[in-house]
C-alpha atoms as a PDB file:
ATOM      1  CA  UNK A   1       0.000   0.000   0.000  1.00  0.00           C
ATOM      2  CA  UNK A   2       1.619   3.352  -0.896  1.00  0.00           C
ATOM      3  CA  UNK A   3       1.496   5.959   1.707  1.00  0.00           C
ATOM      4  CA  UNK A   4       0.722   9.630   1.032  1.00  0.00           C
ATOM      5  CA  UNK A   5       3.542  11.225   2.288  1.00  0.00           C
ATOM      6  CA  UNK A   6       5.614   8.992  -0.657  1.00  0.00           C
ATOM      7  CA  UNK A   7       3.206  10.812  -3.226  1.00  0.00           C
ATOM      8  CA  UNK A   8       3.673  14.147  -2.369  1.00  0.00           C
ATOM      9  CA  UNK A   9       6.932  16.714  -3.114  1.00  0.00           C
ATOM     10  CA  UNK A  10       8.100  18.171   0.122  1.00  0.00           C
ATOM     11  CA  UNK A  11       9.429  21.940  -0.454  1.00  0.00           C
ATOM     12  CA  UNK A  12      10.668  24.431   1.800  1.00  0.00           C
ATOM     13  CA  UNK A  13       8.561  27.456   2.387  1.00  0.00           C
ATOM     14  CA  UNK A  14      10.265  30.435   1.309  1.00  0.00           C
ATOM     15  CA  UNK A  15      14.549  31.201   1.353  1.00  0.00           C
ATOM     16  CA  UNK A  16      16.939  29.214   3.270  1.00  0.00           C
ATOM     17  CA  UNK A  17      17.984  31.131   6.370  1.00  0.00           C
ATOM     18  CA  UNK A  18      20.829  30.862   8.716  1.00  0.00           C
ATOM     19  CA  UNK A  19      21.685  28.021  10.877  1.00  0.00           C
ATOM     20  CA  UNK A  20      21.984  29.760  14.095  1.00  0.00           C
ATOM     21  CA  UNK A  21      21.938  33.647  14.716  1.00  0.00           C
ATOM     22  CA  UNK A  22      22.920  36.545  12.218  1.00  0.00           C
ATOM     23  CA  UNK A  23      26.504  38.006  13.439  1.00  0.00           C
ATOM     24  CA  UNK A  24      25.959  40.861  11.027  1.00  0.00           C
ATOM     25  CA  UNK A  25      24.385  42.520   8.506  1.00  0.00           C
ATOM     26  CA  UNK A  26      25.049  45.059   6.655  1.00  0.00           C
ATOM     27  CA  UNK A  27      22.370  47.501   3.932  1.00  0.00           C
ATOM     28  CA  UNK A  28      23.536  49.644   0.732  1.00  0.00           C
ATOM     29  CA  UNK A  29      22.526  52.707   0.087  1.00  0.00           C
ATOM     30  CA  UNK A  30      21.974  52.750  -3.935  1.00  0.00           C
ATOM     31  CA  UNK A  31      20.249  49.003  -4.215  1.00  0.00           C
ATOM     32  CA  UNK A  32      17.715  47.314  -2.627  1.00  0.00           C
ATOM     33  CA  UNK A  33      20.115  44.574  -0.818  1.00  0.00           C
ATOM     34  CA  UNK A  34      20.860  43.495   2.225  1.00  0.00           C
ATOM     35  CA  UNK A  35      24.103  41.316   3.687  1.00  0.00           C
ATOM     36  CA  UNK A  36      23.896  39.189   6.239  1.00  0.00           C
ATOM     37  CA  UNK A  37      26.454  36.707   7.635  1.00  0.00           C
ATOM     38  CA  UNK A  38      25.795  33.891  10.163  1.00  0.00           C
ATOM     39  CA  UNK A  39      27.209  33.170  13.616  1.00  0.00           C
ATOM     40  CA  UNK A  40      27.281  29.127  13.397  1.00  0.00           C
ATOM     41  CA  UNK A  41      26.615  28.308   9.654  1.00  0.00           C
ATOM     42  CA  UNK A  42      29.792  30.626   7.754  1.00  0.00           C
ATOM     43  CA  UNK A  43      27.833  31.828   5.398  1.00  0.00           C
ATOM     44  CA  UNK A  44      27.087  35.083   3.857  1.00  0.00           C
ATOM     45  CA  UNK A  45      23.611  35.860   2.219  1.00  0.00           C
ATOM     46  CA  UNK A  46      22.545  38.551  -0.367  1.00  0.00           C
ATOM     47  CA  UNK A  47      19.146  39.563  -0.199  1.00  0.00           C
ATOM     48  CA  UNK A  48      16.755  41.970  -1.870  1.00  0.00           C
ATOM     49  CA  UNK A  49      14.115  43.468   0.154  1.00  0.00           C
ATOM     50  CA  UNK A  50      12.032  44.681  -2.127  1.00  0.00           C
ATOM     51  CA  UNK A  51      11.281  40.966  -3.528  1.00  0.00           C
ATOM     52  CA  UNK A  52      11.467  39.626  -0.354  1.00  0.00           C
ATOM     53  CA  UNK A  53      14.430  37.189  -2.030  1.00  0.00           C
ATOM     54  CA  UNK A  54      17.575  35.209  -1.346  1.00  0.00           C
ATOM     55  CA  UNK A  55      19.754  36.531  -4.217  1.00  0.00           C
ATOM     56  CA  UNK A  56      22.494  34.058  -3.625  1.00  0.00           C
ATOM     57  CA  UNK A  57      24.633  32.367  -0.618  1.00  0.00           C
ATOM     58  CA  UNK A  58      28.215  31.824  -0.278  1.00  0.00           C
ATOM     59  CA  UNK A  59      29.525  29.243   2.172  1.00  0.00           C
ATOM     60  CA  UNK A  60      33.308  29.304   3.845  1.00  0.00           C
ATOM     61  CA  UNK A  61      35.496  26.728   5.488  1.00  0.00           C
ATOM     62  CA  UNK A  62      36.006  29.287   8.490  1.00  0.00           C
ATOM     63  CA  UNK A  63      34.477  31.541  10.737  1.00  0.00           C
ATOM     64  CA  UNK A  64      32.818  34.615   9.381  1.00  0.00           C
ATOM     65  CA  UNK A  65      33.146  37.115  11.362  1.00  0.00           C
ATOM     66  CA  UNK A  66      31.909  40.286  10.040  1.00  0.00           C
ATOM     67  CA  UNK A  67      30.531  41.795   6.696  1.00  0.00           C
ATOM     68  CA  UNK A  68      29.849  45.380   5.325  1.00  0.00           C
ATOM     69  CA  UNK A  69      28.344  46.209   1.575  1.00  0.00           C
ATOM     70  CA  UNK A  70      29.694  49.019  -0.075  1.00  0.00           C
ATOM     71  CA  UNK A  71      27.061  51.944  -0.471  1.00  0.00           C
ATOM     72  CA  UNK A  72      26.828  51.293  -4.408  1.00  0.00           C
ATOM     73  CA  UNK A  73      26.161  47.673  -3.650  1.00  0.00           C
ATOM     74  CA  UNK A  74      29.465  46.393  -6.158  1.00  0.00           C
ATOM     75  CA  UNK A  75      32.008  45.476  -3.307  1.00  0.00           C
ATOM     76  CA  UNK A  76      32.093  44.050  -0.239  1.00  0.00           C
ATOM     77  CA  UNK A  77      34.625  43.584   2.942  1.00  0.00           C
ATOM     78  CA  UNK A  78      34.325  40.227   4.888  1.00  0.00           C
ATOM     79  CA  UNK A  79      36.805  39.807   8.109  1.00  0.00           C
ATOM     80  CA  UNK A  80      37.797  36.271   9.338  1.00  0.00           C
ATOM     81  CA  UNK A  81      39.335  35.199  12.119  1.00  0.00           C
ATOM     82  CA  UNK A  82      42.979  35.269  10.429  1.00  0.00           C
ATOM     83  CA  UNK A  83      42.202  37.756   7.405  1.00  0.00           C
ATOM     84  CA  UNK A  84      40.143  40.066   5.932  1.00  0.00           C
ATOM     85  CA  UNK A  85      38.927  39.792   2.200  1.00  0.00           C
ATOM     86  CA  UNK A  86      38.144  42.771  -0.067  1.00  0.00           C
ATOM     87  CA  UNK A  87      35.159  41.548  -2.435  1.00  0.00           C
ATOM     88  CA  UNK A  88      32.983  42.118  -5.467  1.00  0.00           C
ATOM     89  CA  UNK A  89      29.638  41.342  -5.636  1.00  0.00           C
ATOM     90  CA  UNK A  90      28.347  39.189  -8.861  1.00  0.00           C
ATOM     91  CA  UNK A  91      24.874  38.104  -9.876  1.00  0.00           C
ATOM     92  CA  UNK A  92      25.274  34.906  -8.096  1.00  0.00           C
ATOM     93  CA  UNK A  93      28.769  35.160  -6.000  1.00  0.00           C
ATOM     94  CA  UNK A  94      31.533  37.166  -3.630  1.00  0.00           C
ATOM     95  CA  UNK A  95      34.958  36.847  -5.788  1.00  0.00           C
ATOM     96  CA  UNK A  96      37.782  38.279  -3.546  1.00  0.00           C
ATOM     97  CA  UNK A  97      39.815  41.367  -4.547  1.00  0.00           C
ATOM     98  CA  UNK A  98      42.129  41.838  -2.311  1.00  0.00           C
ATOM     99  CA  UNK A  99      43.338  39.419   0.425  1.00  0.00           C
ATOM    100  CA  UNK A 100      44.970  41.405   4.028  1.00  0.00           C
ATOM    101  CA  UNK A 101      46.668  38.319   5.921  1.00  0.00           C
ATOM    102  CA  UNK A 102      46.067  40.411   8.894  1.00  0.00           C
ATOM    103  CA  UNK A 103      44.537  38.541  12.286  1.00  0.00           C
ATOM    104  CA  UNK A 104      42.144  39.970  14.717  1.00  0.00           C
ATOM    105  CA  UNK A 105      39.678  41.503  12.925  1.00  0.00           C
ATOM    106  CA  UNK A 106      35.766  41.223  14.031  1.00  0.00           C
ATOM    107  CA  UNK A 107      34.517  44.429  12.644  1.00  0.00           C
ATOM    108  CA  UNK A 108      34.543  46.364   9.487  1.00  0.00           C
ATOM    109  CA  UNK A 109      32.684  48.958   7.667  1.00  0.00           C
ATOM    110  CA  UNK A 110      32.786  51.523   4.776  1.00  0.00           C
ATOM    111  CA  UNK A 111      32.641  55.064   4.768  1.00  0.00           C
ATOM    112  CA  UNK A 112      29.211  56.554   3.971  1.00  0.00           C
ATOM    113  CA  UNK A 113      30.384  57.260   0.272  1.00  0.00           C
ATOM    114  CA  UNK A 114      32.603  54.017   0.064  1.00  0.00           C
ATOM    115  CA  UNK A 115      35.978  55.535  -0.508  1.00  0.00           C
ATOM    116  CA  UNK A 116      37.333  54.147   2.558  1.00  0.00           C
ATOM    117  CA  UNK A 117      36.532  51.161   5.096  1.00  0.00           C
ATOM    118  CA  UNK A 118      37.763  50.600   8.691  1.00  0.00           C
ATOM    119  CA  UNK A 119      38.976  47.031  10.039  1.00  0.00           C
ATOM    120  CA  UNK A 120      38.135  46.843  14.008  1.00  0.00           C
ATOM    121  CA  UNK A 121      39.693  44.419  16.332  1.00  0.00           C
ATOM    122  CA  UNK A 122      39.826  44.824  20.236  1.00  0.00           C
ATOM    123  CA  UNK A 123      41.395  48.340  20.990  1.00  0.00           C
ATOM    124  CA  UNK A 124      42.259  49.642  17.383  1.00  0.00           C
ATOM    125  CA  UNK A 125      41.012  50.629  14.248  1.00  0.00           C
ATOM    126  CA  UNK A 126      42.943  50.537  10.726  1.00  0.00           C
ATOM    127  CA  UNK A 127      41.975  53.001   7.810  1.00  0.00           C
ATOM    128  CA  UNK A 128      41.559  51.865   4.407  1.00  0.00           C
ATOM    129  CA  UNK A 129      41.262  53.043   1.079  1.00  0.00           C
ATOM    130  CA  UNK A 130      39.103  51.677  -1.017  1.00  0.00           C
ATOM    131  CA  UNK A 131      40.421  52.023  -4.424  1.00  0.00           C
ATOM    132  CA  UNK A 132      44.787  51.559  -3.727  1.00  0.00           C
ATOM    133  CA  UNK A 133      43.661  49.197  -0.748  1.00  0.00           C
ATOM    134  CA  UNK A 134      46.939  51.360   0.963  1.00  0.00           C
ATOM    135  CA  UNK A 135      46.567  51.245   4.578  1.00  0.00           C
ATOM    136  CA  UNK A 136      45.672  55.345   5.402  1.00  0.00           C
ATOM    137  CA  UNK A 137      45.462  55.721   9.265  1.00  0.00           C
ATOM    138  CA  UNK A 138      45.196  53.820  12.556  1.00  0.00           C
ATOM    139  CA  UNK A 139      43.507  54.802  15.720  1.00  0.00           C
ATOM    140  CA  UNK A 140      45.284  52.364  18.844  1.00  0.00           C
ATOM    141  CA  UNK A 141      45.008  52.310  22.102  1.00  0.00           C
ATOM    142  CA  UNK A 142      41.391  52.553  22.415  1.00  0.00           C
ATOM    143  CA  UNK A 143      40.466  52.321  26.610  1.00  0.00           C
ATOM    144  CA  UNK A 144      37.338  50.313  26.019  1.00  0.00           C
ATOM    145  CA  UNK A 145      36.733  47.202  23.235  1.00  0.00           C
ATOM    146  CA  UNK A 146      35.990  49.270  19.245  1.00  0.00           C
ATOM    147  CA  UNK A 147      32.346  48.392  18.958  1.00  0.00           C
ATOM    148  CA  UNK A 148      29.701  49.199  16.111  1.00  0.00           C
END
């Protein structure tokens, strides 16, 4: 005797999300698209908001640990627990730029018009630009941990 539940196609309702918690997210100012990267599953996640979508999903070996989108939505800067990766967003993937084999980093973020992005690890900040990727300033010897 067949049973039903061999009969009928099981689908998922709506987009995959993350395993576990979002460790950050990040929005961009001239598209509709939103960033997110997970705590447990190392993944980052492109989504539109406007659709209501999962553009696409990108999943790494190690730990993600932050993400910010550039304002014009083209580039990208994901730190990791032993580097941080400067990337460009394509229709359906992150392909890295520029590669700093620098360790520590939890934090990052652009500039509000993109032309430069801080890295953030316990009680400094580093200055980037975002076109010769030369390191510009650093701010040490902060008294408390550099938070968003």
């Amino acid at each position: 005797m067949e049973q039903i539940w061999d009969c009928i196609p099981v689908r998922p309702f709506g987009e995959e999300m993350h395993y576990g918690g979002v460790g950050s997210m990040s929005t961009c100012l001239w598209k509709p698209n939103i960033m997110t990267c997970g705590l447990i599953d190392n993944t980052i996640k492109v989504w539109n908001y406007v659709e209501c979508k999962l553009l696409f999903s990108k999943h790494y070996l190690e730990h993600v640990s932050s993400i910010s989108i550039h304002p014009n939505g083209l580039y990208s800067v994901a730190t990791f627990m032993d580097h941080a990766e400067y990337q460009m967003i394509q229709l359906d993937d992150l392909v890295p730029l520029k590669y700093f084999p620098i360790a520590g980093y939890n934090l990052c973020s652009f500039s509000d018009s993109g032309h430069m992005f801080a890295l953030g690890k316990k009680n400094a900040i580093d200055v980037y630009c975002s076109i010769m990727f030369e390191k510009l300033f650093s701010c040490q010897e902060h008294f408390q941990s550099v938070s968003i």
